[in-house]
ModelCIF file with pLDDT and N, C-alpha, C, O atoms, coordinates in Angstrom:
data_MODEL
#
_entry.id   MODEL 
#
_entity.id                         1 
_entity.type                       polymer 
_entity.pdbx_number_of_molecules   1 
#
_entity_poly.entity_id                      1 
_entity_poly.type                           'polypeptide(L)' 
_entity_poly.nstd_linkage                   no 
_entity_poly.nstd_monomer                   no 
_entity_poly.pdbx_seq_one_letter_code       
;(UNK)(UNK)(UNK)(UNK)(UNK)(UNK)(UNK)(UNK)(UNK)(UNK)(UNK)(UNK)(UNK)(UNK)(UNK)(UNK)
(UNK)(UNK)(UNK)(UNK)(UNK)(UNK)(UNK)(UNK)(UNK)(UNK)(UNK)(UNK)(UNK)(UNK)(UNK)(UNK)
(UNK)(UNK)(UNK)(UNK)(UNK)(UNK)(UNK)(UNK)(UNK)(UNK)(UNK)(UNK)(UNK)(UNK)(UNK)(UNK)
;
_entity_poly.pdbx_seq_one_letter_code_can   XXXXXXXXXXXXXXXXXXXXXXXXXXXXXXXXXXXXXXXXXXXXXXXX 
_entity_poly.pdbx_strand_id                 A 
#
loop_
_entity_poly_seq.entity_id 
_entity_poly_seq.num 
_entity_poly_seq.mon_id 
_entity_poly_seq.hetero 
1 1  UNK n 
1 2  UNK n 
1 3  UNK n 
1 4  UNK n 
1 5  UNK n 
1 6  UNK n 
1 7  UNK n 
1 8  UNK n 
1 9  UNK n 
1 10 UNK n 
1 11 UNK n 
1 12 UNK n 
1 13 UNK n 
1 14 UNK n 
1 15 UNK n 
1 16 UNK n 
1 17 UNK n 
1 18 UNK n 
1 19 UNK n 
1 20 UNK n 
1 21 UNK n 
1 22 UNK n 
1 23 UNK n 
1 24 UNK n 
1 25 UNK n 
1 26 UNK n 
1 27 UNK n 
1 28 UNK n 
1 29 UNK n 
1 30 UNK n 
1 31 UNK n 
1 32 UNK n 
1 33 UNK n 
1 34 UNK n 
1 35 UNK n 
1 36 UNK n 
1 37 UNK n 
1 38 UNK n 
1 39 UNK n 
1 40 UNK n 
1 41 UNK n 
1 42 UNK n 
1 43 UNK n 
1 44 UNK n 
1 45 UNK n 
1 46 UNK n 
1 47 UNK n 
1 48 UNK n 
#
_struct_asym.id          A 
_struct_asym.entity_id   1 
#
loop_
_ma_qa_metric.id 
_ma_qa_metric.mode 
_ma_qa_metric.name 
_ma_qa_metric.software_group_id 
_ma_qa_metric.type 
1 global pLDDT . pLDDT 
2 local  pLDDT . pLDDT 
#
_ma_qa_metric_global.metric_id      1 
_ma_qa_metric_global.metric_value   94.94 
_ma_qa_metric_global.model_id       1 
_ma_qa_metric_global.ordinal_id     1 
#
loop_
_ma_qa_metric_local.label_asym_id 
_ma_qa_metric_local.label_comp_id 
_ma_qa_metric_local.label_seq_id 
_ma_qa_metric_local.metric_id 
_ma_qa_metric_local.metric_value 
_ma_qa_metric_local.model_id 
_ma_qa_metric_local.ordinal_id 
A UNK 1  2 95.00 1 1  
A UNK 2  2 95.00 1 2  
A UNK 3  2 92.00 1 3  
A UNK 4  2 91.00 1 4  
A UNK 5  2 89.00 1 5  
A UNK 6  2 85.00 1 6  
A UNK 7  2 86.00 1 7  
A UNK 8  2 89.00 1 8  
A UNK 9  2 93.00 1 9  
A UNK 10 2 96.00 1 10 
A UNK 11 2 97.00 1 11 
A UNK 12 2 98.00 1 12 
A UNK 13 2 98.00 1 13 
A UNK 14 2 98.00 1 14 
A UNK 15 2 97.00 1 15 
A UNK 16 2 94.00 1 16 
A UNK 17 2 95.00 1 17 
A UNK 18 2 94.00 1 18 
A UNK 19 2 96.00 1 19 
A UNK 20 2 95.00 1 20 
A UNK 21 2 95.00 1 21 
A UNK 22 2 97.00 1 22 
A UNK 23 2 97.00 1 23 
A UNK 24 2 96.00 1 24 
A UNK 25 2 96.00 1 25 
A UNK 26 2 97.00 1 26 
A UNK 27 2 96.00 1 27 
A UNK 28 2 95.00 1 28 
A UNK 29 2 96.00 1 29 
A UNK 30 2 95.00 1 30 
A UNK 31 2 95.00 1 31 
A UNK 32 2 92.00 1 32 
A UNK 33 2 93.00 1 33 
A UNK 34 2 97.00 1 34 
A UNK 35 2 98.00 1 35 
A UNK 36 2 98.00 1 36 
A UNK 37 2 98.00 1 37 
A UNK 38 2 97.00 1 38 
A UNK 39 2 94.00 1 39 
A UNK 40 2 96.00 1 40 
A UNK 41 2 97.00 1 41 
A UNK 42 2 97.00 1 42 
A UNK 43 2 97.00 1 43 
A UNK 44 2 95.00 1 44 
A UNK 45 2 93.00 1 45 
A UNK 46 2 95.00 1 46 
A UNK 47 2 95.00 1 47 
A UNK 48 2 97.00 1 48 
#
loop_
_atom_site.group_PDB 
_atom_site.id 
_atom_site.type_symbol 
_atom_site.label_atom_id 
_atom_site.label_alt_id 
_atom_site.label_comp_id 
_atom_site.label_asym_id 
_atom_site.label_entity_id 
_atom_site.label_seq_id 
_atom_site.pdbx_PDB_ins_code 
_atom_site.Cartn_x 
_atom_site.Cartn_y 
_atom_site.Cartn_z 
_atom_site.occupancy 
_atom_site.B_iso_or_equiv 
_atom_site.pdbx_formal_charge 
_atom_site.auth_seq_id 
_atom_site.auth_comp_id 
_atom_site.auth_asym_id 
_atom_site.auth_atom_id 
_atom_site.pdbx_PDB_model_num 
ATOM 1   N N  . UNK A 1 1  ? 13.545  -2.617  -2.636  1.00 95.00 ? 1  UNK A N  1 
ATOM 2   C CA . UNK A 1 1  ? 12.257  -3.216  -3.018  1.00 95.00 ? 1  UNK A CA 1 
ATOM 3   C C  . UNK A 1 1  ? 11.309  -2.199  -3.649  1.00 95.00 ? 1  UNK A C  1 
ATOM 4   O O  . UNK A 1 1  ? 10.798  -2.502  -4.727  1.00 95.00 ? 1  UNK A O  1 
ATOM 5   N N  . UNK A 1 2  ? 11.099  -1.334  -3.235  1.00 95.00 ? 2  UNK A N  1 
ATOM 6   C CA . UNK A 1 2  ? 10.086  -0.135  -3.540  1.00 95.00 ? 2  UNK A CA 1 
ATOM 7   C C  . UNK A 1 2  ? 10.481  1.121   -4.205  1.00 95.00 ? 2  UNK A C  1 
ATOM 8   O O  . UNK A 1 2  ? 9.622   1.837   -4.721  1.00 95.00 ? 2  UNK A O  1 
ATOM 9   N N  . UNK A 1 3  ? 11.838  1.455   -4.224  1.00 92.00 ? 3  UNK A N  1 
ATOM 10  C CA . UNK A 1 3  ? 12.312  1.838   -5.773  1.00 92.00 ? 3  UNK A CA 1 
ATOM 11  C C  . UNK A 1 3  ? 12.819  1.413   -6.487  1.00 92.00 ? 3  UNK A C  1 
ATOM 12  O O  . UNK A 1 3  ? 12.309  1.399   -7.608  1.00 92.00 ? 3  UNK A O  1 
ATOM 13  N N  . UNK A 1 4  ? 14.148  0.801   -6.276  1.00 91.00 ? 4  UNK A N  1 
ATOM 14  C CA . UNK A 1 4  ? 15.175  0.121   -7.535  1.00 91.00 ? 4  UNK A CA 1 
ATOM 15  C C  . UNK A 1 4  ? 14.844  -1.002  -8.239  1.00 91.00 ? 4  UNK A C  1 
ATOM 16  O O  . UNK A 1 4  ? 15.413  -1.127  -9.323  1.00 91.00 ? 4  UNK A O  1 
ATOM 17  N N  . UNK A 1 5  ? 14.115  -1.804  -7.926  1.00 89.00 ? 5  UNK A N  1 
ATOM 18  C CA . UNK A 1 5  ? 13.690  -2.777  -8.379  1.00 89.00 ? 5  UNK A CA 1 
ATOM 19  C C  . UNK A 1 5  ? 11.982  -2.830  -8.857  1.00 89.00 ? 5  UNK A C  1 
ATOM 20  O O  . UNK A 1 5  ? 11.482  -3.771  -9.474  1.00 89.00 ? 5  UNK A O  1 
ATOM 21  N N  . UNK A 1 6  ? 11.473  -1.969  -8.549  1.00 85.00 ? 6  UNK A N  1 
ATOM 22  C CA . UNK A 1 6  ? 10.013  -1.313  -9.338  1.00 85.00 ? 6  UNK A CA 1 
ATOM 23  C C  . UNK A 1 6  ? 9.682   -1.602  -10.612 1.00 85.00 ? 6  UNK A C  1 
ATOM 24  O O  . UNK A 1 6  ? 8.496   -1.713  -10.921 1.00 85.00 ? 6  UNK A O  1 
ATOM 25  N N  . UNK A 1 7  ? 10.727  -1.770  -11.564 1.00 86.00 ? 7  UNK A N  1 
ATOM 26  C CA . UNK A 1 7  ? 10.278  -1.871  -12.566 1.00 86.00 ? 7  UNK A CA 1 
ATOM 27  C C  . UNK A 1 7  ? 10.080  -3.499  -13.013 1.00 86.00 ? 7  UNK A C  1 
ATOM 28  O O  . UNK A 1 7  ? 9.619   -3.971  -14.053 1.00 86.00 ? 7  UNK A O  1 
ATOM 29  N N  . UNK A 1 8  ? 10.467  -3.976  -12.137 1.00 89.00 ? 8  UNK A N  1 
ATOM 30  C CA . UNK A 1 8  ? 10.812  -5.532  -12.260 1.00 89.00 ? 8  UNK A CA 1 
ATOM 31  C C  . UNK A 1 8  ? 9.942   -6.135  -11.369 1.00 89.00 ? 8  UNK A C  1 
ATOM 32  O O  . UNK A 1 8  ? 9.248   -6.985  -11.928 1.00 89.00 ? 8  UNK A O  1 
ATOM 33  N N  . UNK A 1 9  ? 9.739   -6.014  -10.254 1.00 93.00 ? 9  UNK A N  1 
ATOM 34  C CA . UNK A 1 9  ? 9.470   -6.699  -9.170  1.00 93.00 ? 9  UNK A CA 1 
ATOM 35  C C  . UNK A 1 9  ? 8.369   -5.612  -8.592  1.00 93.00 ? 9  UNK A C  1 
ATOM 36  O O  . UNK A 1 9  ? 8.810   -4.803  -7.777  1.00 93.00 ? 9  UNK A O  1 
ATOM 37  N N  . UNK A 1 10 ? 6.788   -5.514  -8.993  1.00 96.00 ? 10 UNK A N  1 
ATOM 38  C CA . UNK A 1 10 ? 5.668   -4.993  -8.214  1.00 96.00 ? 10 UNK A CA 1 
ATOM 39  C C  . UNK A 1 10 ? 5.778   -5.146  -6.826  1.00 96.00 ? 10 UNK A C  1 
ATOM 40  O O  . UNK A 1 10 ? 6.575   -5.882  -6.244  1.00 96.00 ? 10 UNK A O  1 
ATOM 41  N N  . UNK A 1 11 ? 4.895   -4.377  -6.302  1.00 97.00 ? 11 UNK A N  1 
ATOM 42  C CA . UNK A 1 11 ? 4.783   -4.399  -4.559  1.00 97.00 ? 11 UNK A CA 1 
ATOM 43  C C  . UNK A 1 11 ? 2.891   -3.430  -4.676  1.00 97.00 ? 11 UNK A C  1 
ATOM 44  O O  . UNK A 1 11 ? 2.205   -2.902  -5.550  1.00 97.00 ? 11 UNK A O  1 
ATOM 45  N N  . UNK A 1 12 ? 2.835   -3.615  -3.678  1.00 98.00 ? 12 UNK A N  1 
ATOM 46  C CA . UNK A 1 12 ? 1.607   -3.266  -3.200  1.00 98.00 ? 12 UNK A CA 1 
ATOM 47  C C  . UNK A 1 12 ? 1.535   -2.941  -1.338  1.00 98.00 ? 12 UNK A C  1 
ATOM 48  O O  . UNK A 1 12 ? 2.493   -3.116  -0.584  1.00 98.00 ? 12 UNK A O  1 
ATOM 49  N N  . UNK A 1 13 ? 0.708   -2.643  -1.083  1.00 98.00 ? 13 UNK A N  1 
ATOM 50  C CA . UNK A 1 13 ? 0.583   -2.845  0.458   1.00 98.00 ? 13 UNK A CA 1 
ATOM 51  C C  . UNK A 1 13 ? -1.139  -2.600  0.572   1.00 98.00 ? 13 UNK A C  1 
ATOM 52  O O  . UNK A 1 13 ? -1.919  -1.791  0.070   1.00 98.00 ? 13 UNK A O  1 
ATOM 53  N N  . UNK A 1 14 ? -1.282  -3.905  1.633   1.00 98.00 ? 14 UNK A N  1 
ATOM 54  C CA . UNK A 1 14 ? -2.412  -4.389  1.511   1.00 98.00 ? 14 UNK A CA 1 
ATOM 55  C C  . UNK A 1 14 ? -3.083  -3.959  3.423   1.00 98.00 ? 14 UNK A C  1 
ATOM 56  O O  . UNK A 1 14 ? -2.458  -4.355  4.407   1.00 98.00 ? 14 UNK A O  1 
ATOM 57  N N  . UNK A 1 15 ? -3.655  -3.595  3.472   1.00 97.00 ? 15 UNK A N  1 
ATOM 58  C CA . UNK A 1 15 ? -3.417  -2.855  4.851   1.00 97.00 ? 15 UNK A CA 1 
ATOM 59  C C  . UNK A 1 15 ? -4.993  -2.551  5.496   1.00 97.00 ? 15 UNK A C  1 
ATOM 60  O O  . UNK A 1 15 ? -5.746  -2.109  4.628   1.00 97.00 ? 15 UNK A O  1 
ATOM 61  N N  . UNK A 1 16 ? -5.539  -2.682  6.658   1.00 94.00 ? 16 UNK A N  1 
ATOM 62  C CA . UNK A 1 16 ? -6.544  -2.890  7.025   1.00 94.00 ? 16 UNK A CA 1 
ATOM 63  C C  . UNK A 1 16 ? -6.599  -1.260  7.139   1.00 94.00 ? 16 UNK A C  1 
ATOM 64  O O  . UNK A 1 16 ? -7.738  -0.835  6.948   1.00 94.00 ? 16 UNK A O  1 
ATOM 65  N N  . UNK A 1 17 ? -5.658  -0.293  7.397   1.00 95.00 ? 17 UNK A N  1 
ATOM 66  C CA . UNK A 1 17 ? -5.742  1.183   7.651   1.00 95.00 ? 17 UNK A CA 1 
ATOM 67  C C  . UNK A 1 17 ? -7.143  1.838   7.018   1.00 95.00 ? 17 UNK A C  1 
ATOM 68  O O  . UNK A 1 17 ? -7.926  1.286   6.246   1.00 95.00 ? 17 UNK A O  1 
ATOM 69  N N  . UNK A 1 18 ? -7.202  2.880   7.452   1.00 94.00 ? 18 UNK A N  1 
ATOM 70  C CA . UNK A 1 18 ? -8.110  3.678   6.507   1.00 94.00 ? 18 UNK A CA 1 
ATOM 71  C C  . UNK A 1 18 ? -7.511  4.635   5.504   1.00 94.00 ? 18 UNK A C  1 
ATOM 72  O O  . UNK A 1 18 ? -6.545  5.261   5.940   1.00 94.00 ? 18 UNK A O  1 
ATOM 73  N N  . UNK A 1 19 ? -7.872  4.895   4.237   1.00 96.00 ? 19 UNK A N  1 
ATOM 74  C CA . UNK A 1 19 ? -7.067  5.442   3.689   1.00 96.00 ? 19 UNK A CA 1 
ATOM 75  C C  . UNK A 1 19 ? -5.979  6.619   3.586   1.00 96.00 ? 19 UNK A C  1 
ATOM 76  O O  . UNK A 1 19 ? -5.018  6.816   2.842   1.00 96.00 ? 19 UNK A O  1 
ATOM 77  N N  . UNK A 1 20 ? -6.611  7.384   4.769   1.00 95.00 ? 20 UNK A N  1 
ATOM 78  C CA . UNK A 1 20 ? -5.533  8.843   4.570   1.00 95.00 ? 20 UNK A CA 1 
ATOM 79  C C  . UNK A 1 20 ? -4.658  8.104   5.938   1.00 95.00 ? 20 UNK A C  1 
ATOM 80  O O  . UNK A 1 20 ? -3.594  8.721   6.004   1.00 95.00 ? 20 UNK A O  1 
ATOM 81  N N  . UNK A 1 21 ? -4.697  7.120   6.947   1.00 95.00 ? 21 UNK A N  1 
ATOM 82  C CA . UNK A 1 21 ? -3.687  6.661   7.680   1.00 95.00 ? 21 UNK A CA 1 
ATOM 83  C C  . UNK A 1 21 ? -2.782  5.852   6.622   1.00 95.00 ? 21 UNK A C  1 
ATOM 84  O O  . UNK A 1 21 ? -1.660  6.337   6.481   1.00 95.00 ? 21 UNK A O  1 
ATOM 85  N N  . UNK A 1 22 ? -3.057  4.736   5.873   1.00 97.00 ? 22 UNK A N  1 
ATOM 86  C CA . UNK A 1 22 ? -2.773  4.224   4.566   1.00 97.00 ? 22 UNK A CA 1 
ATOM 87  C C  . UNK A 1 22 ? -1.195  4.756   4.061   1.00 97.00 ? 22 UNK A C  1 
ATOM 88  O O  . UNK A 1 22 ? -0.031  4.361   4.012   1.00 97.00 ? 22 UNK A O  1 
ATOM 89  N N  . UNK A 1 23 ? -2.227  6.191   3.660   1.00 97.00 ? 23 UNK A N  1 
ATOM 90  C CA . UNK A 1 23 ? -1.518  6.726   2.739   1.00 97.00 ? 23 UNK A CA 1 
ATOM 91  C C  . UNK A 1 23 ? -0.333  7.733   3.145   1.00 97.00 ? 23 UNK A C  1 
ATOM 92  O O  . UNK A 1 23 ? 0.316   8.263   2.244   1.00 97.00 ? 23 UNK A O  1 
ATOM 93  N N  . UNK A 1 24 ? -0.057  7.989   4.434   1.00 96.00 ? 24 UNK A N  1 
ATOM 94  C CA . UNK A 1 24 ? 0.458   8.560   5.674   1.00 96.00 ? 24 UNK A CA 1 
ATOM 95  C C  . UNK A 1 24 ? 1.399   7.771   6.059   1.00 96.00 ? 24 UNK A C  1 
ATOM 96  O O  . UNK A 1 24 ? 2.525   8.239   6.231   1.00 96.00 ? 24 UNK A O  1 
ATOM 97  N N  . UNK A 1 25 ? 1.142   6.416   6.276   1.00 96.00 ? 25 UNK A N  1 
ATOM 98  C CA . UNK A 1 25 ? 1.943   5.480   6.489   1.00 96.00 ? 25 UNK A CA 1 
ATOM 99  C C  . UNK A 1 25 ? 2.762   5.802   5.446   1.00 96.00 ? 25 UNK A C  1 
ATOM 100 O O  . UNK A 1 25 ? 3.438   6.815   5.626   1.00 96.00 ? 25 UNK A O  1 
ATOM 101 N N  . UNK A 1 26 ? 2.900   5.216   4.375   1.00 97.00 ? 26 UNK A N  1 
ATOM 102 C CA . UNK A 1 26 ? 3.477   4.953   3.101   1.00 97.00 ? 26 UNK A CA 1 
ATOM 103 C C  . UNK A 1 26 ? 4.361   5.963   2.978   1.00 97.00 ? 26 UNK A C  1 
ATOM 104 O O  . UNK A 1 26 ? 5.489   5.902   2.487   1.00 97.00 ? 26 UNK A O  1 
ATOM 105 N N  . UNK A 1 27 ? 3.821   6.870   3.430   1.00 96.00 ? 27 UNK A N  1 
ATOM 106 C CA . UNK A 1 27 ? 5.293   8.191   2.727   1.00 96.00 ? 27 UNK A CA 1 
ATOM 107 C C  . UNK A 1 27 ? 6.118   8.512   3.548   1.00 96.00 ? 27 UNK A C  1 
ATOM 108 O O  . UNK A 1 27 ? 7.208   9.046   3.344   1.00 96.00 ? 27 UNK A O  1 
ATOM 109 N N  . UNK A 1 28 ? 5.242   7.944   5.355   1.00 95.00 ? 28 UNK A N  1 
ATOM 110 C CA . UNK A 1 28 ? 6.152   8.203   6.480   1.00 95.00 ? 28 UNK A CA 1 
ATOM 111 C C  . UNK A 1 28 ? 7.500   7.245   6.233   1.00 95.00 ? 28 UNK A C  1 
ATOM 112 O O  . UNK A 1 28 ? 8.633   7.683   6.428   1.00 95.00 ? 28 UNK A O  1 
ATOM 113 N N  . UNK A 1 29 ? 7.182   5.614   5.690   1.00 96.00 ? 29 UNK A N  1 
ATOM 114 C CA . UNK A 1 29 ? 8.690   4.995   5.652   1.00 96.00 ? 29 UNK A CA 1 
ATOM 115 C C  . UNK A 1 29 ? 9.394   5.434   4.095   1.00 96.00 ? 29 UNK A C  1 
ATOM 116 O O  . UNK A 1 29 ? 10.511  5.139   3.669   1.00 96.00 ? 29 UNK A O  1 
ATOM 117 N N  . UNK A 1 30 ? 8.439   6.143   3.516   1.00 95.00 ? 30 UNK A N  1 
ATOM 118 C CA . UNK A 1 30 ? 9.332   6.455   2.188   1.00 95.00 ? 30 UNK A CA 1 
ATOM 119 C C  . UNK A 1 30 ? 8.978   5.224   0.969   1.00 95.00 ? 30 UNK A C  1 
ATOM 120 O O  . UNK A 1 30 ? 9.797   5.184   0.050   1.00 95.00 ? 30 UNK A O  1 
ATOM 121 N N  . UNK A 1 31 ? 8.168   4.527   0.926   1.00 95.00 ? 31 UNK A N  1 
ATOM 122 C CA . UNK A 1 31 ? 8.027   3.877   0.031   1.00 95.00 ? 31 UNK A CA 1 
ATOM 123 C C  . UNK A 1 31 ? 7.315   4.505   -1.264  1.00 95.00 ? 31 UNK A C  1 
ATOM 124 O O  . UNK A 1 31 ? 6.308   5.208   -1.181  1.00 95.00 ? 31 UNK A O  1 
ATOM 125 N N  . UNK A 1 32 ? 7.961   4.165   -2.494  1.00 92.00 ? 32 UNK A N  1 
ATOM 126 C CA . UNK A 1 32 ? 7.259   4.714   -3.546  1.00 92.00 ? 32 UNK A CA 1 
ATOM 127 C C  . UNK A 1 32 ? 6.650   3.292   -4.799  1.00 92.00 ? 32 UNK A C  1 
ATOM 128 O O  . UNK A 1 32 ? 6.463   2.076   -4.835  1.00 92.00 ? 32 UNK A O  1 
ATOM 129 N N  . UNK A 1 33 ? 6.564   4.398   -5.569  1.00 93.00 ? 33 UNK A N  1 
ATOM 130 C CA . UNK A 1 33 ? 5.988   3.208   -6.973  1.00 93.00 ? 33 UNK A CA 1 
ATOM 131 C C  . UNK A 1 33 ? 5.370   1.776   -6.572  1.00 93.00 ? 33 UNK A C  1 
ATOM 132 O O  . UNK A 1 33 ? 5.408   0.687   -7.145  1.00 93.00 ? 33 UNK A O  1 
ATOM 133 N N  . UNK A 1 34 ? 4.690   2.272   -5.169  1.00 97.00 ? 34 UNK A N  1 
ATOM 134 C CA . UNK A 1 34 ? 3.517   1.250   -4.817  1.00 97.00 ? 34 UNK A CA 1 
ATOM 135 C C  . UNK A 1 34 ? 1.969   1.264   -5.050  1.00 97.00 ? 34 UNK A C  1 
ATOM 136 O O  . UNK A 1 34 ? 1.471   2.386   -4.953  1.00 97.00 ? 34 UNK A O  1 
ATOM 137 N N  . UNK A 1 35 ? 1.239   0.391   -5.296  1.00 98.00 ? 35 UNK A N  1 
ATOM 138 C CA . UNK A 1 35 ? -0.173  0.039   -5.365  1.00 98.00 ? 35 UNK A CA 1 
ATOM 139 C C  . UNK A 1 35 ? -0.650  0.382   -3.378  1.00 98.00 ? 35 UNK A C  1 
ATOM 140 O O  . UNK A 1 35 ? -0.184  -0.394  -2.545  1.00 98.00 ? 35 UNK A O  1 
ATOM 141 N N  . UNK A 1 36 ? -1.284  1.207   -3.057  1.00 98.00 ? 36 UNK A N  1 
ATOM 142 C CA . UNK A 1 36 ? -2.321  1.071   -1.440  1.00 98.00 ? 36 UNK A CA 1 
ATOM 143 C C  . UNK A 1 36 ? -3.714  0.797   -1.717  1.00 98.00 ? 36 UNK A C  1 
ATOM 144 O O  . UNK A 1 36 ? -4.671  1.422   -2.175  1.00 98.00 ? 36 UNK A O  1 
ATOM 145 N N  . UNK A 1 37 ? -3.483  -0.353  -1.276  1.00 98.00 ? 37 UNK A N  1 
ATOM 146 C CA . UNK A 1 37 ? -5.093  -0.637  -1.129  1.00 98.00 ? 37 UNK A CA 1 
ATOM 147 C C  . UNK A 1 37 ? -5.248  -0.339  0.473   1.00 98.00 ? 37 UNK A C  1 
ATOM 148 O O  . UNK A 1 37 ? -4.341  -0.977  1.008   1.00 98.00 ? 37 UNK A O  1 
ATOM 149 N N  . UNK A 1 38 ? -6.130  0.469   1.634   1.00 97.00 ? 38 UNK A N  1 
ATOM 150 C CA . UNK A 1 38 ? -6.458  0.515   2.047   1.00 97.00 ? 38 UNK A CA 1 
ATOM 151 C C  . UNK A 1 38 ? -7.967  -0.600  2.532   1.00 97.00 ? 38 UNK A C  1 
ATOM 152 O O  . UNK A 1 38 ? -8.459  -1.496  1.846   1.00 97.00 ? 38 UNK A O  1 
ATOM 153 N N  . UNK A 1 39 ? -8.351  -0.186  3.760   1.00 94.00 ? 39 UNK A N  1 
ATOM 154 C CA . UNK A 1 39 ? -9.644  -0.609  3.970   1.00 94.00 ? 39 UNK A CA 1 
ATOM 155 C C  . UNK A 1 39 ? -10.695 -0.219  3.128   1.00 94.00 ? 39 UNK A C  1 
ATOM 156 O O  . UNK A 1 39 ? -11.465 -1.091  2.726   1.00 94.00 ? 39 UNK A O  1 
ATOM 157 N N  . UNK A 1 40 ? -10.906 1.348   2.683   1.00 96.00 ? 40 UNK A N  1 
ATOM 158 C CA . UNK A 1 40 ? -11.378 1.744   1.849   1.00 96.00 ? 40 UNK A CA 1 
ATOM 159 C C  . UNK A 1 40 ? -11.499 1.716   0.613   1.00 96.00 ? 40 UNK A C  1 
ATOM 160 O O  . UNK A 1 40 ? -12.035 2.533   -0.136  1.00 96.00 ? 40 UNK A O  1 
ATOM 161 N N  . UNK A 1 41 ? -10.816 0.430   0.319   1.00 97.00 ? 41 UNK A N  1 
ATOM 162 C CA . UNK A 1 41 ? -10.889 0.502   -0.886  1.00 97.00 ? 41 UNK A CA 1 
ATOM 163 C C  . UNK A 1 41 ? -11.038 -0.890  -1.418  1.00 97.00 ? 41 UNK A C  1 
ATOM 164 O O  . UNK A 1 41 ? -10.402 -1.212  -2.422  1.00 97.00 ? 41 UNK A O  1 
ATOM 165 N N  . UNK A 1 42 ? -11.817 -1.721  -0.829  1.00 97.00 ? 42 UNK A N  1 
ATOM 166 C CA . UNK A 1 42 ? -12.155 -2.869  -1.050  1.00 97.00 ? 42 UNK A CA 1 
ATOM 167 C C  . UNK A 1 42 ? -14.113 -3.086  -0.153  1.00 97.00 ? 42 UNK A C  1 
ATOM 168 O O  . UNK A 1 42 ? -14.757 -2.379  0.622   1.00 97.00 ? 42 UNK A O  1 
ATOM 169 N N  . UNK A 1 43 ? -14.301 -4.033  -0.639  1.00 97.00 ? 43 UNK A N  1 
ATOM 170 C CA . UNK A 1 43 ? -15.703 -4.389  -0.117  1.00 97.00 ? 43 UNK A CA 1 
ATOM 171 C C  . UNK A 1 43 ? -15.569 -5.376  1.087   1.00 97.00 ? 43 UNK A C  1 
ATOM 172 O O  . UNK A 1 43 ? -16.441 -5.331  1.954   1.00 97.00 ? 43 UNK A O  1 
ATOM 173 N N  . UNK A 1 44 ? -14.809 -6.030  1.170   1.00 95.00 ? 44 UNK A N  1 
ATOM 174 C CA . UNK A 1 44 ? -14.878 -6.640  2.393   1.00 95.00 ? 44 UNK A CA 1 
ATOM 175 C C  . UNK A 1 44 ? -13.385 -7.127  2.912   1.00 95.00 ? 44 UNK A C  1 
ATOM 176 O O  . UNK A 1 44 ? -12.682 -7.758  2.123   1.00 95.00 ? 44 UNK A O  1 
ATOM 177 N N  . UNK A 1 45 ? -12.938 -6.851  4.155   1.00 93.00 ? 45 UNK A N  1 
ATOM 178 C CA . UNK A 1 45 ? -11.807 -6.405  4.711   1.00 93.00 ? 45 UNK A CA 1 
ATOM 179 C C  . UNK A 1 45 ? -11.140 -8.001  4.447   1.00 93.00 ? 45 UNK A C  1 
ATOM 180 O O  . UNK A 1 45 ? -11.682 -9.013  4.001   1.00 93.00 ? 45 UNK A O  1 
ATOM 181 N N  . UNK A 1 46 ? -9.596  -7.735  4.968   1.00 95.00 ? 46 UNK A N  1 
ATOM 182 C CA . UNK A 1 46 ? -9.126  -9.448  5.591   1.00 95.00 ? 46 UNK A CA 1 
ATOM 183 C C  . UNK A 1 46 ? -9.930  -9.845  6.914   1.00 95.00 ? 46 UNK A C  1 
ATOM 184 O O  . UNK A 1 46 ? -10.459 -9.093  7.732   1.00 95.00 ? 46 UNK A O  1 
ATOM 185 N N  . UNK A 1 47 ? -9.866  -11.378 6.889   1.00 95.00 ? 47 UNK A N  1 
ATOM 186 C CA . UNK A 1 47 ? -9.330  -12.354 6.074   1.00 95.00 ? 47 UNK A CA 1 
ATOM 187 C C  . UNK A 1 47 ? -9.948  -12.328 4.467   1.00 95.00 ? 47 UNK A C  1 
ATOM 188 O O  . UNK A 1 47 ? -9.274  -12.908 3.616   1.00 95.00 ? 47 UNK A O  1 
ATOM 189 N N  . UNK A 1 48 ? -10.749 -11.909 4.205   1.00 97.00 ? 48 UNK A N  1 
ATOM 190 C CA . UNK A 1 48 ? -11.113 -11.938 2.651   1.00 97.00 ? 48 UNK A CA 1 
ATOM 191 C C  . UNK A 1 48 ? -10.257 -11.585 1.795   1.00 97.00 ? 48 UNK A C  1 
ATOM 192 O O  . UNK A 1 48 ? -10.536 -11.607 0.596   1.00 97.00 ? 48 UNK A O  1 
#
């Protein structure tokens, strides 16, 4: 999902974290050629 198919098929991760947990996460399972939106990085959290 998050490499081989990247060029075809986007991904993102949409994540209530704060950004340097976020972004910590993400490399801890190895995911790449993703969009993180963090908490920080929006104006108002989920459910929104």
């Amino acid at each position: 999902i998050f490499i081989a198919s990247s060029r075809t098929l986007k991904t993102a991760i949409v994540t209530g974290r704060p950004k340097e947990e976020a972004i910590e996460g993400t490399q801890y399972i190895g995911a790449r050629n993703t969009l993180v939106i963090s908490d920080n990085d929006v104006e108002f959290s989920k459910p929104n």
